[in-house]
C-alpha atoms as a PDB file:
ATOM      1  CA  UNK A   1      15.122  -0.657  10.084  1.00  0.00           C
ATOM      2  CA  UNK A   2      16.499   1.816   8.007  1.00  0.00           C
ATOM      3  CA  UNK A   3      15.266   4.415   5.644  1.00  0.00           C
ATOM      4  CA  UNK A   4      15.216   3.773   1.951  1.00  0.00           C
ATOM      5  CA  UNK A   5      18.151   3.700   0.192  1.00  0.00           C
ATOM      6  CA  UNK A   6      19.835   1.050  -2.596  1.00  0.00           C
ATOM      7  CA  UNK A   7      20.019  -1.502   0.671  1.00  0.00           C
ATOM      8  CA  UNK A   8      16.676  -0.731   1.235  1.00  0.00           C
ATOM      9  CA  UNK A   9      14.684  -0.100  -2.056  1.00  0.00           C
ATOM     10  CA  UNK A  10      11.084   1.098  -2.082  1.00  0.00           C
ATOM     11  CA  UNK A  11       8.142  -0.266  -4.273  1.00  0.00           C
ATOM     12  CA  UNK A  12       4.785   1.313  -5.821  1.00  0.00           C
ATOM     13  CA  UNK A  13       1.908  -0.773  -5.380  1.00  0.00           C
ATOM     14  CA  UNK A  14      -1.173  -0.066  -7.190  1.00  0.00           C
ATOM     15  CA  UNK A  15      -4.715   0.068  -4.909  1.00  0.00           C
ATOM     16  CA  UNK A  16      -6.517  -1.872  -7.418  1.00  0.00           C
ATOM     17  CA  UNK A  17      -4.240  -5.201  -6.412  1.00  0.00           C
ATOM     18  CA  UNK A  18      -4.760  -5.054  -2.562  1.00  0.00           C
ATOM     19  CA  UNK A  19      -8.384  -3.846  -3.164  1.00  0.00           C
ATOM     20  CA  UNK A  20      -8.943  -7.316  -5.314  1.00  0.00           C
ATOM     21  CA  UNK A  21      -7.037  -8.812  -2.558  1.00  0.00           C
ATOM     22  CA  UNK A  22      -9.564  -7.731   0.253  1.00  0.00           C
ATOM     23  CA  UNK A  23     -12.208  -9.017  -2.018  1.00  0.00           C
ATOM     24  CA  UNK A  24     -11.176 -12.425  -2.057  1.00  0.00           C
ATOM     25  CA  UNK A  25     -12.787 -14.453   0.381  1.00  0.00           C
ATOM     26  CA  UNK A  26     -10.552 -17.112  -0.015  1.00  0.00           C
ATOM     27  CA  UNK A  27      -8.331 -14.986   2.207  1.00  0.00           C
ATOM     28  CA  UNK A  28      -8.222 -14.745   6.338  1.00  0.00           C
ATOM     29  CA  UNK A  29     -10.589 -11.579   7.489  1.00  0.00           C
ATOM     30  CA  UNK A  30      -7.840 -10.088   9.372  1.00  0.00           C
ATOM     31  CA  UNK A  31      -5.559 -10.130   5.938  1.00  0.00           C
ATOM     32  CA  UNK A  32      -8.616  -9.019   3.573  1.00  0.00           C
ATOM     33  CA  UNK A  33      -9.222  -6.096   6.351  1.00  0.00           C
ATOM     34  CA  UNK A  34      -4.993  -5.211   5.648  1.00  0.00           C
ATOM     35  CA  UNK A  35      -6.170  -5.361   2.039  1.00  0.00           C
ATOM     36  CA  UNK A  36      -8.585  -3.031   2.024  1.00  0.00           C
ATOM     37  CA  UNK A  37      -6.468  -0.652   4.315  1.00  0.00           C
ATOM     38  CA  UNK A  38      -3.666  -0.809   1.225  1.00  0.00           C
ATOM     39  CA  UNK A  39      -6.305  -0.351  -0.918  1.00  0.00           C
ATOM     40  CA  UNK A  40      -7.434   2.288  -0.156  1.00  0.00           C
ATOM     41  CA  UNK A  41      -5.171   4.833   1.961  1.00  0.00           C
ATOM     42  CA  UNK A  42      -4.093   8.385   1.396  1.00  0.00           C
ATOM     43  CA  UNK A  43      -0.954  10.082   1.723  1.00  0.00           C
ATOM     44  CA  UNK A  44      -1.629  10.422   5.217  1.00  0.00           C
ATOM     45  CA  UNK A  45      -1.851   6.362   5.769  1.00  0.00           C
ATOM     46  CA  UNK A  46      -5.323   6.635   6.642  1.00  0.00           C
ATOM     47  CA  UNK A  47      -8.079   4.817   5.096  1.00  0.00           C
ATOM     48  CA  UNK A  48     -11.457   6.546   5.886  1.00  0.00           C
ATOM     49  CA  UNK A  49     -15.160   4.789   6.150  1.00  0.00           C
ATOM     50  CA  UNK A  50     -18.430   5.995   7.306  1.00  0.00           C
ATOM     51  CA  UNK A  51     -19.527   3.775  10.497  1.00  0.00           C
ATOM     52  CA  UNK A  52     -20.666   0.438   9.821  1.00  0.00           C
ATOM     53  CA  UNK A  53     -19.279   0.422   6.204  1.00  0.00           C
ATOM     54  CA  UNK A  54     -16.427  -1.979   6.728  1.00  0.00           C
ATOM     55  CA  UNK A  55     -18.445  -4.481   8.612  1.00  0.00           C
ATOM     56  CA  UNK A  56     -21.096  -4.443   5.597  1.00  0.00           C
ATOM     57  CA  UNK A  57     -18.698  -4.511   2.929  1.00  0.00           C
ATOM     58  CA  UNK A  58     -17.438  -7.871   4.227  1.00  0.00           C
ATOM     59  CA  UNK A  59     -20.482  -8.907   5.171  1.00  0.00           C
ATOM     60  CA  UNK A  60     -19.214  -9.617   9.088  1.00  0.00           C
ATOM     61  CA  UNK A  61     -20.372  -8.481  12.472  1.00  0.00           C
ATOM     62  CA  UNK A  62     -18.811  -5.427  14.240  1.00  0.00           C
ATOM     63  CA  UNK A  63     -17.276  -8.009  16.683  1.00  0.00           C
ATOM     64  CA  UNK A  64     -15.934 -10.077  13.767  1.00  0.00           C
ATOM     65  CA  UNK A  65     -14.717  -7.103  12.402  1.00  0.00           C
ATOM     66  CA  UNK A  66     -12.837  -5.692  16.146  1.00  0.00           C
ATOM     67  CA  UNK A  67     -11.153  -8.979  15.840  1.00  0.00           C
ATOM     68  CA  UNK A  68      -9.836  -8.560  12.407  1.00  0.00           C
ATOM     69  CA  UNK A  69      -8.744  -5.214  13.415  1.00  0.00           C
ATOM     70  CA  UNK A  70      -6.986  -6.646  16.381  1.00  0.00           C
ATOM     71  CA  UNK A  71      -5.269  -9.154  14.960  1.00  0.00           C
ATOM     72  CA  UNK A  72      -3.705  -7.187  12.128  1.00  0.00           C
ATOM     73  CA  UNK A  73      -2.573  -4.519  14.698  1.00  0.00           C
ATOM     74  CA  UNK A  74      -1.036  -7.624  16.587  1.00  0.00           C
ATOM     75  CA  UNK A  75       0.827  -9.093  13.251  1.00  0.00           C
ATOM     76  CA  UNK A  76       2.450  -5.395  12.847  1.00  0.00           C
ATOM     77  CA  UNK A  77       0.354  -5.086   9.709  1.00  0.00           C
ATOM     78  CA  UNK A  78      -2.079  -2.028  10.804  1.00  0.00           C
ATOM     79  CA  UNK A  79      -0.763   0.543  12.644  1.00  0.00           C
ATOM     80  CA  UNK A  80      -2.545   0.757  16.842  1.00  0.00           C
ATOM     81  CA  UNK A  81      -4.953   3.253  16.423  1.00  0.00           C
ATOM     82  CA  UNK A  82      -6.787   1.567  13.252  1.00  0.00           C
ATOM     83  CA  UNK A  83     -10.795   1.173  13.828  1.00  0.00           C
ATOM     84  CA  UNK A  84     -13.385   0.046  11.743  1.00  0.00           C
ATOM     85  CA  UNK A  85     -13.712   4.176  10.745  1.00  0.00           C
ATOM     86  CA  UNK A  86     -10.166   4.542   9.908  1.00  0.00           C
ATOM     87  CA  UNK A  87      -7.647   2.035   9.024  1.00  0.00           C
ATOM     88  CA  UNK A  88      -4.223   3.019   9.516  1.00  0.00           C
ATOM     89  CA  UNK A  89      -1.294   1.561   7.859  1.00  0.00           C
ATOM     90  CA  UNK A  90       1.614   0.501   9.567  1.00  0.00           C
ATOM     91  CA  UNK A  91       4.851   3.355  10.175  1.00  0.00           C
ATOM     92  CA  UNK A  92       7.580   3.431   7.120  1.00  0.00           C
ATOM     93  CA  UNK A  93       4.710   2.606   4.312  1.00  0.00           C
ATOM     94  CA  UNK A  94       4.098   5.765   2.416  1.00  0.00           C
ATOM     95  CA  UNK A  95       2.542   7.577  -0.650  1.00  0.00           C
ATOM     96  CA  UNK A  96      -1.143   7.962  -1.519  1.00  0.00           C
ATOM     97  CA  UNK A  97      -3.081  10.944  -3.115  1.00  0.00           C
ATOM     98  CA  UNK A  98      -3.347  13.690  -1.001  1.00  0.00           C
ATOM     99  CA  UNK A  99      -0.274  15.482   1.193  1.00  0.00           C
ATOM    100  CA  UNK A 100       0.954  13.114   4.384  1.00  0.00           C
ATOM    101  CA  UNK A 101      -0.427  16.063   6.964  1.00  0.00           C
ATOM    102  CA  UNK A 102      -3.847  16.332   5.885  1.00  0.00           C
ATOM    103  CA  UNK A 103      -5.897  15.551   8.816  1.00  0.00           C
ATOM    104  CA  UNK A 104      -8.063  12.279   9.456  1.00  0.00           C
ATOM    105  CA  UNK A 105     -12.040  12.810   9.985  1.00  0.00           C
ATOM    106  CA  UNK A 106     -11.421   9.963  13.056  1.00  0.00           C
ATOM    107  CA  UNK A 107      -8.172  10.963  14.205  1.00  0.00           C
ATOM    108  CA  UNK A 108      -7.575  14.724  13.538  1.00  0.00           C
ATOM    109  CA  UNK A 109      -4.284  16.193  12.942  1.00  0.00           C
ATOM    110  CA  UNK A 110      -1.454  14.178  11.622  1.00  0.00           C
ATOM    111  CA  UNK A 111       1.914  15.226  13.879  1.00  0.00           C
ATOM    112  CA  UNK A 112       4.551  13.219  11.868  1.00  0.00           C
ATOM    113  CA  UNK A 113       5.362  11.962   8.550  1.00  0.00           C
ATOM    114  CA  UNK A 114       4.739   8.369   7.572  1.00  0.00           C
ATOM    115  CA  UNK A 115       8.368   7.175   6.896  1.00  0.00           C
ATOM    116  CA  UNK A 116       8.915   7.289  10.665  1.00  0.00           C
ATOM    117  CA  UNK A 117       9.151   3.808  12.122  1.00  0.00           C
ATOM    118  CA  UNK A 118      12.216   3.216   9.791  1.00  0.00           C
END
């Protein structure tokens, strides 16, 4: 993949869309639990929750809610180290409020910029 350039435009996405998006239940857990990881990120790609708050929000087990997890991680739509604390996009989707280095509650220091993965 290559970075973005006129063969390789980017977008803006608003959070509001993906948020409404992970509050659809008409939608596949593991693709609501993207949603809300879209929804809600930060410059750094991370998407921060107090423990147990995903699980509630959707009204699901933990267990339901590790399998969501790992299936979006296995469709390339999370990136590996997302948990039900800290969703983490996937590598080469940027932008968010915030500065891409600030560090993650769950994971600590960030130690390279989003847009790697390209």
């Amino acid at each position: 993949m290559k970075a973005m350039d006129v063969q390789n435009p980017g977008g803006i996405h608003l959070h509001s869309f993906w948020l409404a998006r992970a509050d659809d239940p008409s939608l596949e857990l593991w693709l609501r639990v993207v949603a809300l990881a879209f929804g809600s990120h930060r410059a750094n790609g991370h998407s921060q929750f107090a423990a147990g708050w995903v699980a509630k929000w959707f009204h699901k087990s933990p267990s339901q809610l590790s399998t969501a997890i790992k299936t979006a991680k296995a469709k390339g739509m999370l990136g590996a180290e997302s948990t039900s604390r800290c969703l983490v996009l996937p590598p080469g989707v940027t932008g968010g409020l915030g500065h891409p280095f600030d560090p993650c509650s769950v994971h600590g220091r960030i130690k390279k910029p989003r847009d790697e993965g390209f």
